[in-house]
Protein backbone atom coordinates (compact mmCIF):
# COMPACT_ATOMS: atom_id res chain seq x y z
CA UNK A 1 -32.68 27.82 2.72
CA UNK A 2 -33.53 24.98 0.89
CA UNK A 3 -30.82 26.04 -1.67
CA UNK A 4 -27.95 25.98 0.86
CA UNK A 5 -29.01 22.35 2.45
CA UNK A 6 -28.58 20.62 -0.59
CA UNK A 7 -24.94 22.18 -1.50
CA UNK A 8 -23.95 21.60 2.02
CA UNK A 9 -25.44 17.79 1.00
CA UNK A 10 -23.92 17.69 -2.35
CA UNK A 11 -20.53 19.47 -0.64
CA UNK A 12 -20.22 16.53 2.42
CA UNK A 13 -21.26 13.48 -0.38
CA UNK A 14 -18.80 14.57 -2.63
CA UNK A 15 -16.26 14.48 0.41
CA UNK A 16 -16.63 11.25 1.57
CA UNK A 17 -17.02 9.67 -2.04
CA UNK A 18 -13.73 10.98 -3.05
CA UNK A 19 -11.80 9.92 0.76
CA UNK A 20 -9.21 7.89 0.69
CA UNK A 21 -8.53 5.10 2.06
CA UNK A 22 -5.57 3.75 4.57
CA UNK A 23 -4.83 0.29 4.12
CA UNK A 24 -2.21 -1.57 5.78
CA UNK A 25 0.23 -4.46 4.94
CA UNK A 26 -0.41 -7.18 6.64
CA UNK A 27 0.79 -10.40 4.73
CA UNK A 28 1.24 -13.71 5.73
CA UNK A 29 -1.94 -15.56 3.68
CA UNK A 30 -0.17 -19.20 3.37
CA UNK A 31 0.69 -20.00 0.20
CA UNK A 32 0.66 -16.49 -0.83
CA UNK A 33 1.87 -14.49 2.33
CA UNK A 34 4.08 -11.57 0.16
CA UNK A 35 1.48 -11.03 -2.31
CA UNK A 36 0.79 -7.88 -2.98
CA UNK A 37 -2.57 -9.03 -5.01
CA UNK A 38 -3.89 -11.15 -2.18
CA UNK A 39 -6.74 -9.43 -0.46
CA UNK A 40 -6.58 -11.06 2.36
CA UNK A 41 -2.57 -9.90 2.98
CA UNK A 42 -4.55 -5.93 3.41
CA UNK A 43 -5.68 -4.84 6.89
CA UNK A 44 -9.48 -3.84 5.28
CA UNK A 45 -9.36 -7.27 2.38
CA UNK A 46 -8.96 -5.18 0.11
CA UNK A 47 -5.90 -4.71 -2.27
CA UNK A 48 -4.99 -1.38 -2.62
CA UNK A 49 -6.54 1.23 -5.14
CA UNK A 50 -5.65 4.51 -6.71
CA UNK A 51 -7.33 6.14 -3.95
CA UNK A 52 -5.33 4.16 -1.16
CA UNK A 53 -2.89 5.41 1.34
CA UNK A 54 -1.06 2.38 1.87
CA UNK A 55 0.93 1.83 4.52
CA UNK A 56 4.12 -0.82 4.90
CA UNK A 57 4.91 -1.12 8.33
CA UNK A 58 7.13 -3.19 10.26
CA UNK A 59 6.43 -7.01 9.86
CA UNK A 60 8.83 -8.52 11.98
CA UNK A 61 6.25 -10.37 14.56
CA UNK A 62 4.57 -11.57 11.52
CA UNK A 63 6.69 -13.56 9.60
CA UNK A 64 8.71 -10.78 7.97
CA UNK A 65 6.53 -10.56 5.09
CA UNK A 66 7.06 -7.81 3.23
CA UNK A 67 5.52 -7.39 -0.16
CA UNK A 68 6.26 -8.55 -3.81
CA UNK A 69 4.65 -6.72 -6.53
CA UNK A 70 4.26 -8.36 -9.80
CA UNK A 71 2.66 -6.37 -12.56
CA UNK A 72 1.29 -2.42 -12.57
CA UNK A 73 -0.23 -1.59 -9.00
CA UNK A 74 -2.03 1.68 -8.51
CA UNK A 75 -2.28 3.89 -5.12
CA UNK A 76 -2.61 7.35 -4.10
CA UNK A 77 0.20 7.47 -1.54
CA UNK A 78 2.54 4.59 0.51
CA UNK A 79 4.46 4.99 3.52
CA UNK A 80 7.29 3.12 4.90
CA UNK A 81 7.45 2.57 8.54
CA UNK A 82 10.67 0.38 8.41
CA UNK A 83 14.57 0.00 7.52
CA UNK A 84 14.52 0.29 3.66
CA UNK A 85 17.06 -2.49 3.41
CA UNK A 86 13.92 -4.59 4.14
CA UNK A 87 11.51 -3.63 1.52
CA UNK A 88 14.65 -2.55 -0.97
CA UNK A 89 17.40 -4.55 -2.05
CA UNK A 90 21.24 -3.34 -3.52
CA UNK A 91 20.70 -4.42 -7.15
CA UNK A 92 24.84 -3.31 -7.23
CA UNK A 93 26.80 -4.11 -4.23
CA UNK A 94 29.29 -1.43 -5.45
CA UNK A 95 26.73 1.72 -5.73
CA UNK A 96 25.17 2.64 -2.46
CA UNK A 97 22.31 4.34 -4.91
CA UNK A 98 21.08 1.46 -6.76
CA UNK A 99 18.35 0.14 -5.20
CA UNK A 100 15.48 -2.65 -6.52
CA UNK A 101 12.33 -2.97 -5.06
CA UNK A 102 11.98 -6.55 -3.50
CA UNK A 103 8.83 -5.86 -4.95
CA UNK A 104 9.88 -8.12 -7.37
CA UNK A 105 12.78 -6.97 -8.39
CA UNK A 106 11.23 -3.56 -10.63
CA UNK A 107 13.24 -1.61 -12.43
């Protein structure tokens, strides 16, 4: 008996150490309101990890800003909850397929 409580232990810790985490975009910290590296622009003050689910929602009632990444950023997962044509950009108005992050301007 005493066997089986601590894999059930070791089985829920291992669990919750290795949840992820949603975080949401929230922007908007003046002077820095589309960073993506700004903790304070993340719904938990937190900038996003590998084990993040982030989440990019619509930011319209908040100043419409939407992210810039500059550098490497790491995340497990990110969803998009708006038109693309405001988190992507054309980088060639004459192919419909070529899209650039506005996340500052990858490639």
């Amino acid at each position: 008996m005493k066997n089986l409580f601590i894999i059930l232990f070791c089985l829920v810790l291992t669990s919750v150490v290795r949840g992820q985490k949603i975080t949401e975009w929230r922007g908007g910290t003046p002077g820095r309101e589309r960073d993506w590296n700004c903790s304070k622009n993340w719904s938990h003050g937190k900038v996003p990890d590998e084990f993040s689910d982030v989440i990019i929602s619509d930011c319209s009632s908040r100043g419409n800003f939407y992210p810039v990444i500059k550098g490497v950023i790491e995340y497990n997962s990110v969803r998009i909850y708006v038109d693309y044509d405001k988190v992507f950009e054309k980088t060639n108005p004459k192919d419909s397929m070529s899209f650039v992050a506005i996340l500052d301007k990858i490639r």
